[in-house]
C-alpha atoms as a PDB file:
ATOM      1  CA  UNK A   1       0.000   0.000   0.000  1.00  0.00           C
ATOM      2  CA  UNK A   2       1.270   3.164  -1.108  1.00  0.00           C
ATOM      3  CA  UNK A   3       1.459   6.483   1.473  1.00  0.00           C
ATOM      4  CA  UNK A   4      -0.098   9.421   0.704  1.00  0.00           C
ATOM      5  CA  UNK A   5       1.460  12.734   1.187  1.00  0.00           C
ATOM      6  CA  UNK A   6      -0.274  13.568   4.071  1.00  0.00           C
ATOM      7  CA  UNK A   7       0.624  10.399   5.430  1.00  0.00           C
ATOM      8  CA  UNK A   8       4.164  10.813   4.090  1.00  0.00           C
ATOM      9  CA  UNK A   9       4.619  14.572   6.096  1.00  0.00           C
ATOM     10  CA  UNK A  10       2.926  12.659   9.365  1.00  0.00           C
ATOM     11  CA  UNK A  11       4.904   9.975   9.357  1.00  0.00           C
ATOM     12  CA  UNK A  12       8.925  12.445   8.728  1.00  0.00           C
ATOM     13  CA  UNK A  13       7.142  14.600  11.676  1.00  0.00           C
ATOM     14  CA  UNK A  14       7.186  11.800  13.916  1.00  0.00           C
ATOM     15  CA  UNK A  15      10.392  10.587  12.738  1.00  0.00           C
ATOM     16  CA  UNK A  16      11.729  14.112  13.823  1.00  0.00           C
ATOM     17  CA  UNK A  17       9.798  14.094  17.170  1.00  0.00           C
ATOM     18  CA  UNK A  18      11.239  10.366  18.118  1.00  0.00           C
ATOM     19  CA  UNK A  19      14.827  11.347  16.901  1.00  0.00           C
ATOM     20  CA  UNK A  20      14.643  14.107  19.177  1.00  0.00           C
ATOM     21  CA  UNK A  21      13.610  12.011  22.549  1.00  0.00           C
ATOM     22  CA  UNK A  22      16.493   9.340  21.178  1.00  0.00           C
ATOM     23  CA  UNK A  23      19.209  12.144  21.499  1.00  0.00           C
ATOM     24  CA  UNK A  24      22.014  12.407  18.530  1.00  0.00           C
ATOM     25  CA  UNK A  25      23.361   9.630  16.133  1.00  0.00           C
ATOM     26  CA  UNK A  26      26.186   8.181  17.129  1.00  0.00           C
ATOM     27  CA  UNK A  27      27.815  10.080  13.476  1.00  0.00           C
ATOM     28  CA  UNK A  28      27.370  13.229  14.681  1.00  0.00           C
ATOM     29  CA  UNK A  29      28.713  12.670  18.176  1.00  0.00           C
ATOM     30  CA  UNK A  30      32.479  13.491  18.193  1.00  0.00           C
ATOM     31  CA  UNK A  31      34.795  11.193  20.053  1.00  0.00           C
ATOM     32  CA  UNK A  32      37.078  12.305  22.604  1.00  0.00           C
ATOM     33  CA  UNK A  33      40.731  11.605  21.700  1.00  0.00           C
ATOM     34  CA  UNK A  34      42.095  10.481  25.251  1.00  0.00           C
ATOM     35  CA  UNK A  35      44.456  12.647  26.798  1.00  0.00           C
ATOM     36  CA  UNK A  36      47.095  11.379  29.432  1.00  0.00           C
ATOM     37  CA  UNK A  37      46.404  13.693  32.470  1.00  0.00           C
ATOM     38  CA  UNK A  38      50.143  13.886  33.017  1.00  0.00           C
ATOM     39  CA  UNK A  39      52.730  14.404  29.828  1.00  0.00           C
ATOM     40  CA  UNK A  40      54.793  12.411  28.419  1.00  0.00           C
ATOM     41  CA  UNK A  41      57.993  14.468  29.652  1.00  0.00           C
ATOM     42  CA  UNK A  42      57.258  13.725  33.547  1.00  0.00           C
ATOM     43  CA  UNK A  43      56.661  10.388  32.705  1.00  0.00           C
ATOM     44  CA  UNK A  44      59.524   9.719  31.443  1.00  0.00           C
ATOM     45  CA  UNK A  45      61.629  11.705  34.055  1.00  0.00           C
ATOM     46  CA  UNK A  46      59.344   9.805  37.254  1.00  0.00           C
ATOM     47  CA  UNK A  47      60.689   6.745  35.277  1.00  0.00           C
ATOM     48  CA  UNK A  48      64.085   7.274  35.179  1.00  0.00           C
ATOM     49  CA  UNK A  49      63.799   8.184  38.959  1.00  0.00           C
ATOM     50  CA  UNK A  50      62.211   5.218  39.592  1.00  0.00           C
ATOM     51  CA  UNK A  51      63.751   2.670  37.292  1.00  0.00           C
ATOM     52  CA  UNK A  52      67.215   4.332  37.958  1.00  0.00           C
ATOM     53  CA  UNK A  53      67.107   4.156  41.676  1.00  0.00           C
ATOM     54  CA  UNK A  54      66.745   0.305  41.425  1.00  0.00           C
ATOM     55  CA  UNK A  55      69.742   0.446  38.632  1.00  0.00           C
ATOM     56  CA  UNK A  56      71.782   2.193  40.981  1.00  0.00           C
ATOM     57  CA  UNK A  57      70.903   0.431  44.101  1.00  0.00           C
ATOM     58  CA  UNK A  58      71.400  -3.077  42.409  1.00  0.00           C
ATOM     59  CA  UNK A  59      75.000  -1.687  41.491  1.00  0.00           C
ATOM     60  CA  UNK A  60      75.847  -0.511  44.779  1.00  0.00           C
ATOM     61  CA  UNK A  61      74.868  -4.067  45.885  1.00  0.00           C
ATOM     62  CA  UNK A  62      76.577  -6.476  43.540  1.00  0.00           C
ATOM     63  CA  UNK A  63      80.191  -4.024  43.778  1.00  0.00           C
END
């Protein structure tokens, strides 16, 4: 059964309306590119502080 334009505009109205209560399509919603909340510099420094310590403490051990 074919719509009729009347039908046609009812029936893209509603569409709209139950779009609407859905929220956005998951196109249009952007995704967040995840950002470390500390940067890569002080990581790597913290490391070496870290990591080094044990260096240096297993030399001081073994010599």
């Amino acid at each position: 059964m074919a719509q009729t334009p009347q039908q046609r505009k009812a029936n893209e109205k509603f569409a709209k309306r139950e779009e609407s209560k859905r929220g956005k399509p998951e196109k249009s919603v952007k995704k967040q590119k995840f950002k470390s909340p500390i940067s890569q510099g002080w990581l790597i420094v913290v490391g070496f502080a870290v990591f080094g310590g044990i260096v240096f403490e297993l030399i001081r051990m073994f010599f």
